[in-house]
C-alpha atoms as a PDB file:
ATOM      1  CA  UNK A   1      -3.741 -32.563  26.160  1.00  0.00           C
ATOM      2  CA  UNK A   2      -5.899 -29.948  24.185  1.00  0.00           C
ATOM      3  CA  UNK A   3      -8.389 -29.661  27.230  1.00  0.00           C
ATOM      4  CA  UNK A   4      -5.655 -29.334  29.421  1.00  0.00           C
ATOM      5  CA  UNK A   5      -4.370 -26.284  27.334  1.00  0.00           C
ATOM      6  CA  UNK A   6      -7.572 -24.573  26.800  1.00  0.00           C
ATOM      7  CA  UNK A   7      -8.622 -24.342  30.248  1.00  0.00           C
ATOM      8  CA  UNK A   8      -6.901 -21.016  30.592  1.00  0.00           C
ATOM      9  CA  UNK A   9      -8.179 -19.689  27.132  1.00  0.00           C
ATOM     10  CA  UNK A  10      -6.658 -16.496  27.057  1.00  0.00           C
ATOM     11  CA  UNK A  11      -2.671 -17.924  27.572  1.00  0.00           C
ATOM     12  CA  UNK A  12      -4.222 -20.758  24.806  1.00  0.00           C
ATOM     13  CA  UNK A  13      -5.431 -18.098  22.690  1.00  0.00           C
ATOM     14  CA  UNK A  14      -2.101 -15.858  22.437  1.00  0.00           C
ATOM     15  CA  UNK A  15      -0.217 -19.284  21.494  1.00  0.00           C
ATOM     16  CA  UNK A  16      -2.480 -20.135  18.966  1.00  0.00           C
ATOM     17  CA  UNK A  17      -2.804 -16.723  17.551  1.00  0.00           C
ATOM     18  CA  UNK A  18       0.962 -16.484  17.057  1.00  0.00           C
ATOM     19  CA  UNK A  19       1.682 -19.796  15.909  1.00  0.00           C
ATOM     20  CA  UNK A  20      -0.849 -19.334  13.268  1.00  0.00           C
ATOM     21  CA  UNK A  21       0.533 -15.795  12.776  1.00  0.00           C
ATOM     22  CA  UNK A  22       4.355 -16.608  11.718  1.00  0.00           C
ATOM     23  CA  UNK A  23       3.526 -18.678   8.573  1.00  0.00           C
ATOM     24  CA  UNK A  24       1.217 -16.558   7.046  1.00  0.00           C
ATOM     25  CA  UNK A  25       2.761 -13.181   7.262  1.00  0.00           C
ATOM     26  CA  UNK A  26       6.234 -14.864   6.209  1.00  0.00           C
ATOM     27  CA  UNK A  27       4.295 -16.346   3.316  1.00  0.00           C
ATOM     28  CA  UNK A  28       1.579 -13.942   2.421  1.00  0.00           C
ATOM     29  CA  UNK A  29       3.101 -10.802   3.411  1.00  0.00           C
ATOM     30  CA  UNK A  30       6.956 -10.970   4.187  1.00  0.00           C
ATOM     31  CA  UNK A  31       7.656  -7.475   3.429  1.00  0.00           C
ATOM     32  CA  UNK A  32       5.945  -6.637   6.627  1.00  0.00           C
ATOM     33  CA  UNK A  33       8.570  -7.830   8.817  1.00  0.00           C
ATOM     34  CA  UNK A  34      10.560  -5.261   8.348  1.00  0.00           C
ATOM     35  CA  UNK A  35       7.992  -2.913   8.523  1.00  0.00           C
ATOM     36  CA  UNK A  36       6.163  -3.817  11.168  1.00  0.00           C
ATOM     37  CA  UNK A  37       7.703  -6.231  13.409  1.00  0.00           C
ATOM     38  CA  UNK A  38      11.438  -5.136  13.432  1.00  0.00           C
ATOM     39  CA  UNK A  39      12.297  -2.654  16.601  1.00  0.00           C
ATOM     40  CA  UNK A  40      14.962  -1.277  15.821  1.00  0.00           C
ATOM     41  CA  UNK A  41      17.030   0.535  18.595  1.00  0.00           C
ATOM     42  CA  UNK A  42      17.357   4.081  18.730  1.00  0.00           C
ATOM     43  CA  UNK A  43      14.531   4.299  16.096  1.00  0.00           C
ATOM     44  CA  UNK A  44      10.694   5.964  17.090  1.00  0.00           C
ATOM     45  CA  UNK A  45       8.512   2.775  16.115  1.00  0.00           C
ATOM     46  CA  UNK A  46       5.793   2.349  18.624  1.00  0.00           C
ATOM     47  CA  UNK A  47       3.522   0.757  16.587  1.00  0.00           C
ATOM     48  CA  UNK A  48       6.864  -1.672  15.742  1.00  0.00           C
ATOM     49  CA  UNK A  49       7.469  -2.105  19.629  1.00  0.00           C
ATOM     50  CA  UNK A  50       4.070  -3.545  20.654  1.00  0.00           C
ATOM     51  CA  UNK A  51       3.654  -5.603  17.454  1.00  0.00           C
ATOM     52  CA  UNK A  52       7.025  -7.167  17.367  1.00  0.00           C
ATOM     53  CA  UNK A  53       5.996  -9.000  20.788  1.00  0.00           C
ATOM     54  CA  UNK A  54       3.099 -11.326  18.438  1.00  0.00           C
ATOM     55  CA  UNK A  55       5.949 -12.093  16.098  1.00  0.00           C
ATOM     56  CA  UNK A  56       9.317 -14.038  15.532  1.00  0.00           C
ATOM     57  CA  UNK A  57      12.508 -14.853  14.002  1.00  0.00           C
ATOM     58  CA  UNK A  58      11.986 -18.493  12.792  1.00  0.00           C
ATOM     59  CA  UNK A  59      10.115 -21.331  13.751  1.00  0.00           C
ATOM     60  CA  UNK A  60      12.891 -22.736  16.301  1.00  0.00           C
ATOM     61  CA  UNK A  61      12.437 -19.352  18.268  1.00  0.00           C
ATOM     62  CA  UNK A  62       8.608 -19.355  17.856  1.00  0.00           C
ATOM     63  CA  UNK A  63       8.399 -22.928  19.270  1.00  0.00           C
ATOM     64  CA  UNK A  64      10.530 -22.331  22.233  1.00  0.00           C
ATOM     65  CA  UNK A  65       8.760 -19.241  23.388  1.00  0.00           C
ATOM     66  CA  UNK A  66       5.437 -20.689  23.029  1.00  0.00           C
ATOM     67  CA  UNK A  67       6.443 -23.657  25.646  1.00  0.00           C
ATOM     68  CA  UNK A  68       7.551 -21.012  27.982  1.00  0.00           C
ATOM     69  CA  UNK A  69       4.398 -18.872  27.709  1.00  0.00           C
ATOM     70  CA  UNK A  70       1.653 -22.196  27.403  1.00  0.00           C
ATOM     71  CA  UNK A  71       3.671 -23.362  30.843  1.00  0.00           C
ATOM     72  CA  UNK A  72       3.937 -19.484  32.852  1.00  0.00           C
ATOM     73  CA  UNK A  73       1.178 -17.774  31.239  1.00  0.00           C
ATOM     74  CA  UNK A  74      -1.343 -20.436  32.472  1.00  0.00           C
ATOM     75  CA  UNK A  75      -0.393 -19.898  36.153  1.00  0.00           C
ATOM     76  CA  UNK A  76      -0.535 -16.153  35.827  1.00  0.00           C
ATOM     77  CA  UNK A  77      -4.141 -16.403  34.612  1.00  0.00           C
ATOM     78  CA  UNK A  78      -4.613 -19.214  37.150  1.00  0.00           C
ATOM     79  CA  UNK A  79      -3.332 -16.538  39.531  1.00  0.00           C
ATOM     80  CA  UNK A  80      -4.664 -13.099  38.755  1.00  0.00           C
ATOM     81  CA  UNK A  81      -7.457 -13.482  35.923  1.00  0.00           C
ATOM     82  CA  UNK A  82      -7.329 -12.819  32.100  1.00  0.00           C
ATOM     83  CA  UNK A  83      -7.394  -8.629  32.672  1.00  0.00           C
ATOM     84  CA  UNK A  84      -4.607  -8.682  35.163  1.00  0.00           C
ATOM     85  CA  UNK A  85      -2.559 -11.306  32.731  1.00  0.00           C
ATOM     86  CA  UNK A  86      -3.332  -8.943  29.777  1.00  0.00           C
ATOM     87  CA  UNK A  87      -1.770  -5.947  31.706  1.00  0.00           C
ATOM     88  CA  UNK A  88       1.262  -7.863  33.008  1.00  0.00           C
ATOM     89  CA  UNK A  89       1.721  -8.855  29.468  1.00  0.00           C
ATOM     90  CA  UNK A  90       1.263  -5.799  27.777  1.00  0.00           C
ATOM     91  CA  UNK A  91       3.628  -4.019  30.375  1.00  0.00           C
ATOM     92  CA  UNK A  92       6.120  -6.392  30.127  1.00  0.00           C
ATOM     93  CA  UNK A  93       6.187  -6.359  26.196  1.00  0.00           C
ATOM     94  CA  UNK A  94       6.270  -2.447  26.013  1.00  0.00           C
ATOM     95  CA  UNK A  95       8.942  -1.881  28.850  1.00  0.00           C
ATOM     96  CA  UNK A  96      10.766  -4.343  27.567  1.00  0.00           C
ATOM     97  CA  UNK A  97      11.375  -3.255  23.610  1.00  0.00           C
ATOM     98  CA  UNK A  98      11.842   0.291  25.411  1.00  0.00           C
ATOM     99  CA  UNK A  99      14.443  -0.859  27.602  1.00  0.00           C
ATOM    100  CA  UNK A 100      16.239  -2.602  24.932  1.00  0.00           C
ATOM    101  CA  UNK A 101      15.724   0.525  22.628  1.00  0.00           C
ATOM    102  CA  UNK A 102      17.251   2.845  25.376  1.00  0.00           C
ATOM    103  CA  UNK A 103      20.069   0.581  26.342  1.00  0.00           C
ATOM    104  CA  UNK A 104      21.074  -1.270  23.256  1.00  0.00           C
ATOM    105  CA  UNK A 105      19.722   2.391  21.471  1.00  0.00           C
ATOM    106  CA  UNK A 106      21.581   5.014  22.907  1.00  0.00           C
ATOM    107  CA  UNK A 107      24.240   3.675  25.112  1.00  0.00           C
ATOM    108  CA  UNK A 108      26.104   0.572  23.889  1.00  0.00           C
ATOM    109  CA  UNK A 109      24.802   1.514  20.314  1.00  0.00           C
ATOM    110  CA  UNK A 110      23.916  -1.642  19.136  1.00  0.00           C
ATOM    111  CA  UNK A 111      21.260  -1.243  16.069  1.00  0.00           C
ATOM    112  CA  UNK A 112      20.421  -4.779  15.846  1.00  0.00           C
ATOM    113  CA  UNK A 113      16.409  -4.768  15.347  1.00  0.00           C
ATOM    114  CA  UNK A 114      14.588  -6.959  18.272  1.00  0.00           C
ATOM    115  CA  UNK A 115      11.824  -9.463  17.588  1.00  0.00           C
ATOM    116  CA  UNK A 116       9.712 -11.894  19.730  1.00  0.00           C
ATOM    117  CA  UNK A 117       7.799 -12.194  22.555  1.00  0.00           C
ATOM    118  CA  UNK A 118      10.580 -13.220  24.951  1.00  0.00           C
ATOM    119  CA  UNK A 119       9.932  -9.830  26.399  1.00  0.00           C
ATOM    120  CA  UNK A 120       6.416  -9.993  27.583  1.00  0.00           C
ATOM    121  CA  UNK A 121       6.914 -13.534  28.415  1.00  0.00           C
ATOM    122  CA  UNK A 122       9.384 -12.977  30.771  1.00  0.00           C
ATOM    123  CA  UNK A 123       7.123 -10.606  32.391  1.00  0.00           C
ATOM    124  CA  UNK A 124       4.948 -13.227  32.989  1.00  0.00           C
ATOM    125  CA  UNK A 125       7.573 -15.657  34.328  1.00  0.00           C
ATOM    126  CA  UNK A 126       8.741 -13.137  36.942  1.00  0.00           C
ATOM    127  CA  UNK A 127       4.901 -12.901  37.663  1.00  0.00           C
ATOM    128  CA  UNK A 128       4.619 -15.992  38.009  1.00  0.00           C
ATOM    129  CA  UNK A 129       7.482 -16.808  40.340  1.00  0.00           C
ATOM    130  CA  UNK A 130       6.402 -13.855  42.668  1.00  0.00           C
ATOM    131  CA  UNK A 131       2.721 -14.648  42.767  1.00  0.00           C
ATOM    132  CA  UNK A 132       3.166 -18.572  42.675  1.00  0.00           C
ATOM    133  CA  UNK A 133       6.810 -19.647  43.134  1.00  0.00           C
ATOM    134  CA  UNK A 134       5.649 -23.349  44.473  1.00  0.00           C
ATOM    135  CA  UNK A 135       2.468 -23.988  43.145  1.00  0.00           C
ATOM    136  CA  UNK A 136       1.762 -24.802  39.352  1.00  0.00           C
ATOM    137  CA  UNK A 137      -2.213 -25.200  38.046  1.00  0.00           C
ATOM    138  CA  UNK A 138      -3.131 -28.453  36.853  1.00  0.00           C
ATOM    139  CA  UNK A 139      -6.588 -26.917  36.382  1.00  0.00           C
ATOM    140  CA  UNK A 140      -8.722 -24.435  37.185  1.00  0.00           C
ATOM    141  CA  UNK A 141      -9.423 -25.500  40.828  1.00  0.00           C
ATOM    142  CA  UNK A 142      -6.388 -27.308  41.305  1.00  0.00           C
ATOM    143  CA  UNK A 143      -2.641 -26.735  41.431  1.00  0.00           C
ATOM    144  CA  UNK A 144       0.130 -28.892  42.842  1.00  0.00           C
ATOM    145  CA  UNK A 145       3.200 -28.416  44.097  1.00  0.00           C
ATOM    146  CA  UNK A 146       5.637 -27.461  41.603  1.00  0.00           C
ATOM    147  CA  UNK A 147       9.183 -24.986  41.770  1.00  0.00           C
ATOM    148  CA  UNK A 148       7.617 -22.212  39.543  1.00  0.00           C
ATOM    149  CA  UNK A 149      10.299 -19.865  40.886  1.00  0.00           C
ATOM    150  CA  UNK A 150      13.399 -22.155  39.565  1.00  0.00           C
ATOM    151  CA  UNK A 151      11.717 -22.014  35.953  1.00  0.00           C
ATOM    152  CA  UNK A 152      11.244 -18.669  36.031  1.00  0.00           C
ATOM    153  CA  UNK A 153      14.905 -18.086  36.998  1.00  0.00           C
ATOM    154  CA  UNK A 154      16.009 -20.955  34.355  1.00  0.00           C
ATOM    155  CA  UNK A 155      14.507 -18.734  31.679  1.00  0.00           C
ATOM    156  CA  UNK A 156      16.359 -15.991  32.735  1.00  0.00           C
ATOM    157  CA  UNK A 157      19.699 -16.827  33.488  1.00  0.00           C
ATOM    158  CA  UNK A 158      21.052 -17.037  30.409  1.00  0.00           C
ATOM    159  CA  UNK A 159      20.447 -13.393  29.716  1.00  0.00           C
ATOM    160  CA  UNK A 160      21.734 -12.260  33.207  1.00  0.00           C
ATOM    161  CA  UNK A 161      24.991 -14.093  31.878  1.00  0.00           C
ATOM    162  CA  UNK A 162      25.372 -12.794  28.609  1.00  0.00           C
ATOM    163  CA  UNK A 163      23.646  -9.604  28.724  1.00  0.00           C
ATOM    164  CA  UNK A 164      26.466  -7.713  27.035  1.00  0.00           C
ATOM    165  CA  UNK A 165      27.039 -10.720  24.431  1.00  0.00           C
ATOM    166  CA  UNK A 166      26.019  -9.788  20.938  1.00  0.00           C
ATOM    167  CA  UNK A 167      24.763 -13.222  19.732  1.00  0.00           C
ATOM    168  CA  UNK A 168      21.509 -11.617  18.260  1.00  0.00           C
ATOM    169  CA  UNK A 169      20.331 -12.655  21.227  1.00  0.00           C
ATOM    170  CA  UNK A 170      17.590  -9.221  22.693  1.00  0.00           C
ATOM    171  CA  UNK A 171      19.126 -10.222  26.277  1.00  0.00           C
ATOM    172  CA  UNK A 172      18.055  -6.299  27.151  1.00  0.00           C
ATOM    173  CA  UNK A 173      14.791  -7.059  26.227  1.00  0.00           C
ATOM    174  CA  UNK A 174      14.176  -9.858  28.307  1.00  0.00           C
ATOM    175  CA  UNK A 175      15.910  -8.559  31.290  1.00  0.00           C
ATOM    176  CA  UNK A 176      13.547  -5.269  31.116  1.00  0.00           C
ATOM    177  CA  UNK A 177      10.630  -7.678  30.898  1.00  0.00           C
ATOM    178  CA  UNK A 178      10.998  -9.578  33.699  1.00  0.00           C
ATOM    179  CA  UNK A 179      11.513  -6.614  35.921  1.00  0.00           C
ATOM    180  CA  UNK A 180       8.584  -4.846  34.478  1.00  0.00           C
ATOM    181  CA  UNK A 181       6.585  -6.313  37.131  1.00  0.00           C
ATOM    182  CA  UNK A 182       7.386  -3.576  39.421  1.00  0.00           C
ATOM    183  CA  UNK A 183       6.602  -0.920  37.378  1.00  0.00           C
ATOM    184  CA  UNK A 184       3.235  -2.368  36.462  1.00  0.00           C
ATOM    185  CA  UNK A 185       2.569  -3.012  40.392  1.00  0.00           C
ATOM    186  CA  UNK A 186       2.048   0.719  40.735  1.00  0.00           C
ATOM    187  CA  UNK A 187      -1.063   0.321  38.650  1.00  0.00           C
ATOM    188  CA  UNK A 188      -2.396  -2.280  40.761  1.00  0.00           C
ATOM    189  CA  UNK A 189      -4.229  -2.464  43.990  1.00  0.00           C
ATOM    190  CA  UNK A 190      -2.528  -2.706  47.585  1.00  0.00           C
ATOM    191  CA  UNK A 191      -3.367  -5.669  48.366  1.00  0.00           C
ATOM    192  CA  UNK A 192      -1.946  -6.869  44.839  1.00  0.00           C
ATOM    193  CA  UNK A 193       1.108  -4.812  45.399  1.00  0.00           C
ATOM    194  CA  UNK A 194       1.900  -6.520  48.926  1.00  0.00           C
ATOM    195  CA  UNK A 195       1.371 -10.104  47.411  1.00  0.00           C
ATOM    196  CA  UNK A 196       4.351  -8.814  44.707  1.00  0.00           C
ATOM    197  CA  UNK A 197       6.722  -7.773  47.887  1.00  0.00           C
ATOM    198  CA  UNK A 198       5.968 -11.230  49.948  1.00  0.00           C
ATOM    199  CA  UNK A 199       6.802 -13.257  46.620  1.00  0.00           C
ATOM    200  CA  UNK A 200       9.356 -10.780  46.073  1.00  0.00           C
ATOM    201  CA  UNK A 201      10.942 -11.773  49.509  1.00  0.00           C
ATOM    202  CA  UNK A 202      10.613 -15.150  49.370  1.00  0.00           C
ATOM    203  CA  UNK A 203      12.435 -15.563  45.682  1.00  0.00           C
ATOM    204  CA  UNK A 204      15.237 -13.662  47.026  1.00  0.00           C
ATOM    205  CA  UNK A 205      15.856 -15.744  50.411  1.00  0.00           C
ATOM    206  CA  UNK A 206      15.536 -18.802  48.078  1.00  0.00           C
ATOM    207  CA  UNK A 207      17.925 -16.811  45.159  1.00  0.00           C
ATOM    208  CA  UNK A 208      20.397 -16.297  48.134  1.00  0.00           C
ATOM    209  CA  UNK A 209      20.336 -19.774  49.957  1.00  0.00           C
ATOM    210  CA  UNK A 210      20.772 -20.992  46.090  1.00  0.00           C
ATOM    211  CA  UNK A 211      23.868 -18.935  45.755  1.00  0.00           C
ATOM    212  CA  UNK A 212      25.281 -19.723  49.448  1.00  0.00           C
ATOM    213  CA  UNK A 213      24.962 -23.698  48.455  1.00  0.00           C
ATOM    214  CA  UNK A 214      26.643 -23.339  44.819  1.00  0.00           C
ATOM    215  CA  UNK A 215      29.172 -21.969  46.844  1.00  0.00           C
ATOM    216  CA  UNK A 216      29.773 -24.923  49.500  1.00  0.00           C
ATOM    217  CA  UNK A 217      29.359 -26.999  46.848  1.00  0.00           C
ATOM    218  CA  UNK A 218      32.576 -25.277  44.072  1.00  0.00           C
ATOM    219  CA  UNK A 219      34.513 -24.894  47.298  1.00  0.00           C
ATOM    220  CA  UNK A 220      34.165 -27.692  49.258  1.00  0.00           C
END
């Protein structure tokens, strides 16, 4: 199991960096939550915005997140390398806090602080669902067939269903990092941008044919 993690080092390297991260600043230096970590909406934090994406609320959200970016993370660096996955990530965590500070911020005004890397990790899972949506890396050379796109989506959905819920839940946040994507595509090549349209294309005949058969299915 540990080889099979660290064979994409940098996704390994993020996970173990902010597992290792949550105890000791809530031990050794609590105070800096609030400082450092907390976004609030509506507020000018930047340095706030890109570290609360390395922190989070408790170990139950910490845990959760980290499955999501260990499973997605490793085929986006399967997929485009560790300096593309570091941009998609970095992207997705920015855009994401600033969407949620716009929206939450300045038009519902909802001042509940964001925390967590949900954000940038949904980044990667839209990503990954674009750029791989059926084929999951078992190693470096090798991938096997696998729905990528469906847990993409699964992570997701919950937010595109309760995006104006207030269960302390940054629903904004996520939703702004998993379209991020397309703003980050204008900083990459053509070539990159077209592979983003094709998986872009084939996600939404697949989203749509989902949709048409939910529908037989509730109304049959």
């Amino acid at each position: 199991m540990r080889s099979f993690i660290w064979e994409f080092p940098l996704t390994a390297s993020f996970a173990s960096g902010m597992v290792i991260l949550y105890p000791v600043v809530m031990i050794f230096f609590p105070a800096a939550v609030d400082e450092y970590f907390l976004a609030t909406p509506g507020e000018f934090q930047p340095i706030n915005w890109i570290l609360s994406t390395f922190f989070h609320g408790s170990f139950a959200h910490l845990f959760s997140n980290m499955f999501f970016l260990l499973i997605l993370g490793r085929v986006v660096e399967f997929r485009v390398g560790r300096s593309k996955w570091l941009l998609f990530y970095f992207m997705a965590g920015f855009l994401s806090v600033l969407g949620d500070w716009i929206v939450r911020g300045f038009f519902i005004g909802d001042n509940t602080p964001v925390l967590g890397a949900s954000g940038a990790i949904s980044g990667l899972a839209s990503v990954a669902a674009l750029l791989s949506p059926f084929r999951f890396p078992i190693s470096k050379k090798q991938a096997v067939p696998f729905p990528v796109f469906l847990f993409a989506w699964f992570m997701i959905y919950s937010d595109m269903t309760n995006l104006f819920s207030r269960d302390h839940v940054a629903h904004w946040a996520h939703i702004g990092g998993f379209f991020s994507v397309f703003a980050t595509a204008y900083l990459l090549s053509q070539k990159e941008r077209s592979e983003i349209r094709k998986g872009f294309l084939v996600n939404f005949t697949f989203f749509t044919l989902t949709v048409i058969l939910l529908f037989f299915i509730n109304n049959r």
